[in-house]
N, C-alpha and C. Protein backbone atom coordinates (compact mmCIF):
# COMPACT_ATOMS: atom_id res chain seq x y z
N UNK A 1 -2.22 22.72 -38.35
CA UNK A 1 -2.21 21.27 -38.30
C UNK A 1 -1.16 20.74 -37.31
N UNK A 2 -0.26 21.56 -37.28
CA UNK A 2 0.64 21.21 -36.34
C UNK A 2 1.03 20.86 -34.82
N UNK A 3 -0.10 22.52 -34.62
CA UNK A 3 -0.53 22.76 -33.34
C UNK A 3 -1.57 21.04 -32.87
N UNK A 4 -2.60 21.18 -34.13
CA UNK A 4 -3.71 20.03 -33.40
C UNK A 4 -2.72 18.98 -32.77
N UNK A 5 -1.75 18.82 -33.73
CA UNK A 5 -1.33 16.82 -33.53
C UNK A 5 -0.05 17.67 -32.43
N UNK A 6 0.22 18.63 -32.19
CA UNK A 6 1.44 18.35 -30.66
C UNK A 6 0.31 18.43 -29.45
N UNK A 7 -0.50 19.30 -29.87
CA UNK A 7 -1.53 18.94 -28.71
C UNK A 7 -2.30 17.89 -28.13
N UNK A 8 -2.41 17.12 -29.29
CA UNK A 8 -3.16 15.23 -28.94
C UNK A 8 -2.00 14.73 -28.53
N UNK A 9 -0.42 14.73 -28.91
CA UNK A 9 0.29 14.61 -28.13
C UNK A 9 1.02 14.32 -26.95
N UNK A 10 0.46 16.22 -26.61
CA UNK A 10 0.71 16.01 -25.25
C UNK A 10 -0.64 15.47 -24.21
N UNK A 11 -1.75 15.86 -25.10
CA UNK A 11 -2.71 15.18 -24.22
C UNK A 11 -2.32 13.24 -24.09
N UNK A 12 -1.98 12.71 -24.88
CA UNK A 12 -1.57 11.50 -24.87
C UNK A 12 -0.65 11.05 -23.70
N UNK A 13 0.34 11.97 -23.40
CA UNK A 13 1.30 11.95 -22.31
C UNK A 13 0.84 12.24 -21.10
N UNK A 14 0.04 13.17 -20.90
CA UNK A 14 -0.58 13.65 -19.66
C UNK A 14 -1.37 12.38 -18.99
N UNK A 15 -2.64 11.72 -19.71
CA UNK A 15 -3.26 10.47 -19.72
C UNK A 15 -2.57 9.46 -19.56
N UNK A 16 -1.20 9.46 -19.99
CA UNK A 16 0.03 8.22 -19.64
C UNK A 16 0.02 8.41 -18.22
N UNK A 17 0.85 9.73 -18.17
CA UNK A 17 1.58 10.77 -16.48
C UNK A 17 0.25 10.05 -15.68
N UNK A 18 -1.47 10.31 -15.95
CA UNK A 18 -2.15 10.11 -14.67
C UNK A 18 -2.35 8.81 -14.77
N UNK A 19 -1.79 8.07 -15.61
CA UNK A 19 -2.24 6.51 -15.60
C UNK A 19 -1.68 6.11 -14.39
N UNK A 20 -0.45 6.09 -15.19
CA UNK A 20 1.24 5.64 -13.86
C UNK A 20 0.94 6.19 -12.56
N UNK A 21 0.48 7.49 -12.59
CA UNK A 21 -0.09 8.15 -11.26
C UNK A 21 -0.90 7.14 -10.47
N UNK A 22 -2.22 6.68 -10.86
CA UNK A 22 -2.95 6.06 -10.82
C UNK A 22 -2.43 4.75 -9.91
N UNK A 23 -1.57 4.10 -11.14
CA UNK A 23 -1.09 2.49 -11.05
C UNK A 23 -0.48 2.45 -9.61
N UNK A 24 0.41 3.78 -9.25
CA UNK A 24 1.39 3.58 -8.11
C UNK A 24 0.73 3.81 -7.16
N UNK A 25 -0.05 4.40 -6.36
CA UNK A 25 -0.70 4.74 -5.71
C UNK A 25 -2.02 4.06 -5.46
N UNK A 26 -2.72 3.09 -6.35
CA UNK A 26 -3.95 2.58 -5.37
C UNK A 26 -3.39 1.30 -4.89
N UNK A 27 -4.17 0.86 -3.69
CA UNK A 27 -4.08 -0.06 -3.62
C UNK A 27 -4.68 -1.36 -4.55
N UNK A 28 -3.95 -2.53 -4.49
CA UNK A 28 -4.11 -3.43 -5.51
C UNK A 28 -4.99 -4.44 -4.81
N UNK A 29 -5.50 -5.16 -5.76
CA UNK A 29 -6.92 -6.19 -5.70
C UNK A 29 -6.01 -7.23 -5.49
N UNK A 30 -5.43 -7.48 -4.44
CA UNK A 30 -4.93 -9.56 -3.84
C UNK A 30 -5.72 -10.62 -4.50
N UNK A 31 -5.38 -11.28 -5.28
CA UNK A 31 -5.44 -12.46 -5.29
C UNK A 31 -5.11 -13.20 -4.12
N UNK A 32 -6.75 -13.88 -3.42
CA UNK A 32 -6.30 -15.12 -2.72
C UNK A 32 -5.64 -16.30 -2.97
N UNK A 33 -5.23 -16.80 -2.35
CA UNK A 33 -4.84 -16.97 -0.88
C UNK A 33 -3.64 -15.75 -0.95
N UNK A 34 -3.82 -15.04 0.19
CA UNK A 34 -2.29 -13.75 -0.02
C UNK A 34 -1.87 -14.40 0.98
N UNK A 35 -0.38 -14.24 1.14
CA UNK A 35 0.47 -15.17 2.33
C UNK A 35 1.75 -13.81 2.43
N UNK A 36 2.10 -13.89 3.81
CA UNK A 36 3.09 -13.14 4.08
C UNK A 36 4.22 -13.40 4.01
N UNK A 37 5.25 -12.65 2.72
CA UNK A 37 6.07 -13.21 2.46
C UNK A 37 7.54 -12.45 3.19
N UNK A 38 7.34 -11.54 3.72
CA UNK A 38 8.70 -10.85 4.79
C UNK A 38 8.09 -9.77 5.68
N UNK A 39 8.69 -9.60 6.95
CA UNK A 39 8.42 -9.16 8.23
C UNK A 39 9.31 -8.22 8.35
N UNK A 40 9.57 -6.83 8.51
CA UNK A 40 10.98 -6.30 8.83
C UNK A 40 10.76 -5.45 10.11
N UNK A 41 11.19 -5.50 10.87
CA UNK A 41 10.57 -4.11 12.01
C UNK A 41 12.45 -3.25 12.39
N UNK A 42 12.31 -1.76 11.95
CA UNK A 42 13.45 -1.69 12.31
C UNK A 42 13.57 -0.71 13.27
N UNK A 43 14.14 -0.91 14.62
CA UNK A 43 13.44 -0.19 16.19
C UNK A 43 13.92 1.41 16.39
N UNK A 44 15.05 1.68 15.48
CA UNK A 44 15.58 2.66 15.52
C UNK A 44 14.88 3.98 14.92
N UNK A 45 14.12 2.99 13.63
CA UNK A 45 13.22 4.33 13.02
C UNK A 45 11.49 4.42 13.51
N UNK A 46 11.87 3.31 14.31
CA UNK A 46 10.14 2.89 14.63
C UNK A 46 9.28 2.67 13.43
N UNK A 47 9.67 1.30 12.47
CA UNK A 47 9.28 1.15 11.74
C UNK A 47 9.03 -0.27 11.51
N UNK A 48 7.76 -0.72 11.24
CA UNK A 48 7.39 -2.26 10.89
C UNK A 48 6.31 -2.31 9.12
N UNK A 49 6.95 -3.33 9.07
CA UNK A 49 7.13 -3.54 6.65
C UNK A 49 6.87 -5.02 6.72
N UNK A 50 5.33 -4.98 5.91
CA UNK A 50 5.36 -6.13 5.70
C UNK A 50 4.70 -6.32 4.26
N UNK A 51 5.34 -7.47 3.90
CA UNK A 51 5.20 -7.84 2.10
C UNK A 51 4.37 -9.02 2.05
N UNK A 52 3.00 -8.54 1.47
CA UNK A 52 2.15 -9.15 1.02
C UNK A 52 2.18 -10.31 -0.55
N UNK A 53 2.14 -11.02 -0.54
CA UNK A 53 2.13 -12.13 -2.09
C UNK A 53 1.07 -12.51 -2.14
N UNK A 54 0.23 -12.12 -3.43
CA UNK A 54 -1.06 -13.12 -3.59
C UNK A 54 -0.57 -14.24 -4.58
N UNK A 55 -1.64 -15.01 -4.81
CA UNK A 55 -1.91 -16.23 -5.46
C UNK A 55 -0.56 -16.44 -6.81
N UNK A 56 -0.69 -15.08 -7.32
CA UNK A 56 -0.12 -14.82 -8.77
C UNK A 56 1.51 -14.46 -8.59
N UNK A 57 1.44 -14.25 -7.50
CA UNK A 57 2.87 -13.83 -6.93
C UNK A 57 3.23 -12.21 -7.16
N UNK A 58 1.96 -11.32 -7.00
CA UNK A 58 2.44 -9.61 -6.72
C UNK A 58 2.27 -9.65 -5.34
N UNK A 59 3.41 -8.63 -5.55
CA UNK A 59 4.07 -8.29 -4.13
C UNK A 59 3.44 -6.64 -3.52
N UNK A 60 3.09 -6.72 -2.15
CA UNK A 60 2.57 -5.81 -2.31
C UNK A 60 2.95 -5.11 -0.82
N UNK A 61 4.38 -4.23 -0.56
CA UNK A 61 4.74 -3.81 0.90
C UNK A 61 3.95 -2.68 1.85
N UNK A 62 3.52 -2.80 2.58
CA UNK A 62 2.66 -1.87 3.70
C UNK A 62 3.42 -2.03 5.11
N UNK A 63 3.23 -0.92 5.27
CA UNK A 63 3.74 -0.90 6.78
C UNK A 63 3.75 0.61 7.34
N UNK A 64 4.15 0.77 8.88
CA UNK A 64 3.99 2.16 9.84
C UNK A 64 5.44 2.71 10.24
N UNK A 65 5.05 4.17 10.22
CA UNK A 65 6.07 4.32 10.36
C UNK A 65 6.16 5.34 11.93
N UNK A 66 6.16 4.97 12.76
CA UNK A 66 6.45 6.02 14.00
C UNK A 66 5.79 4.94 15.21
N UNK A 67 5.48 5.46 16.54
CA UNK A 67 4.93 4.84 17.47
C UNK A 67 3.41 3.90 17.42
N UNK A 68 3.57 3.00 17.16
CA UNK A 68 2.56 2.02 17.14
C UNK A 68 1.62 1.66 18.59
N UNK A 69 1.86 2.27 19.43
CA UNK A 69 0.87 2.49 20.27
C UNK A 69 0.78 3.92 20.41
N UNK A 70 0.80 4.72 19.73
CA UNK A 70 0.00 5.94 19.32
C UNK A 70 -0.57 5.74 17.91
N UNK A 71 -1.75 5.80 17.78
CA UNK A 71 -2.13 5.78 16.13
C UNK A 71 -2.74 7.34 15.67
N UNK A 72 -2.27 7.87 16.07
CA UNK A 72 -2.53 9.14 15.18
C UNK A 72 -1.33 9.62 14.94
N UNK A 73 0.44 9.16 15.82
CA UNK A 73 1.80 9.37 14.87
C UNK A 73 2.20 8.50 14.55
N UNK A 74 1.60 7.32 13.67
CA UNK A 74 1.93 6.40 12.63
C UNK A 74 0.87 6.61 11.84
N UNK A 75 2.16 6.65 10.94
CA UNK A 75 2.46 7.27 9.52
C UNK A 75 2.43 5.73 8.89
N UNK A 76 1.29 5.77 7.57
CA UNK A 76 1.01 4.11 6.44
C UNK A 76 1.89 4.80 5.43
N UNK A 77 2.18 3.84 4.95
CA UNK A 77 2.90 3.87 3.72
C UNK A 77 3.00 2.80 3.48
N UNK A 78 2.79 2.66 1.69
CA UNK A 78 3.03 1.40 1.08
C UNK A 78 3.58 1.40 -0.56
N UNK A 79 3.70 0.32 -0.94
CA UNK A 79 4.33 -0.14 -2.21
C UNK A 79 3.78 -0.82 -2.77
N UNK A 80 2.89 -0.30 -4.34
CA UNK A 80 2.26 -1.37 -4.79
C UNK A 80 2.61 -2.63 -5.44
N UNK A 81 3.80 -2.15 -6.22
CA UNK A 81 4.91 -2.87 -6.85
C UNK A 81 6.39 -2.97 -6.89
N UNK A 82 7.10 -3.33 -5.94
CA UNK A 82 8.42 -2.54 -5.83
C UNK A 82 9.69 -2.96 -6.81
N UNK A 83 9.07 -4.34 -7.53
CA UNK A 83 10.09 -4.66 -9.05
C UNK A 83 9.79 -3.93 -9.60
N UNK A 84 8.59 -3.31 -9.82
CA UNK A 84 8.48 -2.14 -11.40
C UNK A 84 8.67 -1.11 -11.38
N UNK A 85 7.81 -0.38 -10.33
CA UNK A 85 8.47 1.00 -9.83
C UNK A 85 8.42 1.09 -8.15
N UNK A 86 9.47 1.50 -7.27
CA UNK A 86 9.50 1.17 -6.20
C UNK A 86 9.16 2.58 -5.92
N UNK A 87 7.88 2.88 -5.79
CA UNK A 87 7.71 4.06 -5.05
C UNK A 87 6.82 3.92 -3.95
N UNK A 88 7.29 4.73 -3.04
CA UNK A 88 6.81 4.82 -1.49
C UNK A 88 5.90 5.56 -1.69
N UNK A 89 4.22 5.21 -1.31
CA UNK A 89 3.08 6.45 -1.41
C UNK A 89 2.71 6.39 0.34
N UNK A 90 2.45 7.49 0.53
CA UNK A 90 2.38 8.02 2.29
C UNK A 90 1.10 8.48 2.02
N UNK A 91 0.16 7.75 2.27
CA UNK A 91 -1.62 8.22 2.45
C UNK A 91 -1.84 8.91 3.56
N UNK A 92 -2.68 10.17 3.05
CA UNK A 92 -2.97 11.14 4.66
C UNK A 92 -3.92 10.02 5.66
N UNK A 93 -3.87 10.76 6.84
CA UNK A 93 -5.01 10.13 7.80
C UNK A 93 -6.23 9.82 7.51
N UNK A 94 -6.56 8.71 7.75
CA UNK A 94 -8.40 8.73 7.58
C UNK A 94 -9.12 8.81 6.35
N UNK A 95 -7.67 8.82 5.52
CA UNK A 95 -8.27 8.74 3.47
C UNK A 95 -8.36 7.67 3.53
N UNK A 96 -8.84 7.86 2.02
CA UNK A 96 -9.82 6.51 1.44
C UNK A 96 -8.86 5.30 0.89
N UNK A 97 -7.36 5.96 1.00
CA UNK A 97 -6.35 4.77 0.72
C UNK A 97 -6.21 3.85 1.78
N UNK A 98 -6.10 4.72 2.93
CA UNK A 98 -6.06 3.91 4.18
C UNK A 98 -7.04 3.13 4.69
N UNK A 99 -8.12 3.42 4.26
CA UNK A 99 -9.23 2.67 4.44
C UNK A 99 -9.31 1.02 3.57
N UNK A 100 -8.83 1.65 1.98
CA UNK A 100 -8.92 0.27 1.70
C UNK A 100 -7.41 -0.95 2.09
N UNK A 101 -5.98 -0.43 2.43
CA UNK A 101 -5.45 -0.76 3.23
C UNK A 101 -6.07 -1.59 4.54
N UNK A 102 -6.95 -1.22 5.08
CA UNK A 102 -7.41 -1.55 6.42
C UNK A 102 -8.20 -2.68 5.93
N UNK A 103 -9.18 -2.59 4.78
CA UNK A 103 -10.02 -4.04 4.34
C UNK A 103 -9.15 -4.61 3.86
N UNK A 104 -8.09 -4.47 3.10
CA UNK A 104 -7.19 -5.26 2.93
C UNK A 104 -6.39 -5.74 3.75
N UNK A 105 -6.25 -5.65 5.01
CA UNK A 105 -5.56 -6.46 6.46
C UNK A 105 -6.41 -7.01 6.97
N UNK A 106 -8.01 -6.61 6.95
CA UNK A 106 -8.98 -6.96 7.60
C UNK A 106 -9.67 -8.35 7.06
N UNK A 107 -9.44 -8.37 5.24
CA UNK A 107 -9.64 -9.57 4.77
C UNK A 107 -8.39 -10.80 4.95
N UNK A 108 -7.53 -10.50 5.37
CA UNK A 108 -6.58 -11.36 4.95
C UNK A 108 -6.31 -11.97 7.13
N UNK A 109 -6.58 -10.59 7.70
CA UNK A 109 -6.86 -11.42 9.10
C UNK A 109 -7.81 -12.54 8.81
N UNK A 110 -9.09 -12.14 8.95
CA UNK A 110 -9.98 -13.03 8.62
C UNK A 110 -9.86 -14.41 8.16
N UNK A 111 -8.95 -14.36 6.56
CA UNK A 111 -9.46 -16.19 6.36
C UNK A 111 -7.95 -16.64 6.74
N UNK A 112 -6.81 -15.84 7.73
CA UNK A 112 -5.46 -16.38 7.81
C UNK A 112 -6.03 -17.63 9.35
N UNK A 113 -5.51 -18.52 9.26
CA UNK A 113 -5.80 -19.12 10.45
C UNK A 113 -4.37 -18.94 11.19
N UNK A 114 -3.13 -18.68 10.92
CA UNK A 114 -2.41 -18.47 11.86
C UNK A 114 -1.93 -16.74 11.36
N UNK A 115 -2.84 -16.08 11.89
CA UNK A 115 -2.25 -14.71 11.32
C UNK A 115 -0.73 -14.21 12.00
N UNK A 116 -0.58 -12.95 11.52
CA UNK A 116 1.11 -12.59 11.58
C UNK A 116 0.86 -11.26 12.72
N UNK A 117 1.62 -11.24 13.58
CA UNK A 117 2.33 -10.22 14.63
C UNK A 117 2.11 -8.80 14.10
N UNK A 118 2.70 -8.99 13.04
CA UNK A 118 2.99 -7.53 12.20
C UNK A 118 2.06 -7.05 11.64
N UNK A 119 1.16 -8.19 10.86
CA UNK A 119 -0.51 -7.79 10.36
C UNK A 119 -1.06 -7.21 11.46
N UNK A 120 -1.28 -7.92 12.43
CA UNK A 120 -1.94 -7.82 13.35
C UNK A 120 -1.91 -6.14 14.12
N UNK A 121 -0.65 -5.90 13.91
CA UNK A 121 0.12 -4.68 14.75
C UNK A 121 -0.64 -3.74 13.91
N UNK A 122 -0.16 -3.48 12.74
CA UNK A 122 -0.62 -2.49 11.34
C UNK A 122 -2.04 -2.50 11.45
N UNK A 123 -2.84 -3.95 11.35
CA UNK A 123 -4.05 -3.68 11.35
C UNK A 123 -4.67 -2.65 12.27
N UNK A 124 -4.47 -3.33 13.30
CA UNK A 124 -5.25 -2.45 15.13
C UNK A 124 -4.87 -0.91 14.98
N UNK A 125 -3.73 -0.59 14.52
CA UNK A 125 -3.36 1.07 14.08
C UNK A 125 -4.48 1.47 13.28
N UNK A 126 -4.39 0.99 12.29
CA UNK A 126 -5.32 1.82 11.01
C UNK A 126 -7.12 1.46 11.76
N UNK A 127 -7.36 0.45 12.12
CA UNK A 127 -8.46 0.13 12.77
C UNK A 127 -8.83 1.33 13.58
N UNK A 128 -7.70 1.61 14.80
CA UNK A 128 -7.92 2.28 15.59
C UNK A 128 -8.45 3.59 15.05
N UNK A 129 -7.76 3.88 14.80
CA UNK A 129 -7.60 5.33 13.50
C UNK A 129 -8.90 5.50 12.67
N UNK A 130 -9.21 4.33 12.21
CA UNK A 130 -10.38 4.71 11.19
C UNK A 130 -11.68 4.01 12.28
């Protein structure tokens, strides 16, 4: 009897472990209107970060990391939530994270009427790329 209930247990924890897995790593569903709420580009690491806010106010950071007029050595990485858990997820090339990354710059070009430098930059990378 013992064995059963440490084993539902740990199955309980594991199903937590891939939840959180889960949570940090996809990208998140924006609430429109999303507006850009900080720009950072820092030249030394060849790096440009930009923080997404939808409607509800989640925050959501993406950005490249290496030569931006090479798009096959920039490197995406993003943050789905960085008040709750600030973890950096680095999506391989040409995955399906980066892809929805890319509709997610691609929708927010679209209905921005004065879009942003930095969107713009990130977008044309992953564009290029995919």
């Amino acid at each position: 009897m013992m064995k059963s209930i440490a084993l539902a247990v740990l199955l309980v924890v594991l199903l937590g472990f891939i939840g959180v897995q889960y949570y940090i790593t996809s990208v998140p569903a924006l609430e429109a209107p999303i507006t850009v709420g900080e720009v950072r580009e820092v030249k030394s690491e060849k790096s440009l970060v930009v923080t997404l806010v939808d409607s509800g106010g989640q925050r959501f950071t993406v950005g490249l990391r290496g030569d931006t007029a090479k798009p096959e050595e920039a490197a995406l990485f993003y943050i789905r939530n960085p008040d709750v858990i600030p973890y950096v997820f680095w999506p391989s090339l040409r995955s399906n994270d980066e892809k929805r990354v890319l509709e997610l710059l691609e929708d927010l070009i679209e209905s921005e009427a004065s879009e942003v430098a930095a969107v713009r930059s990130i977008y044309s990378v992953l564009k290029e790329r995919n």
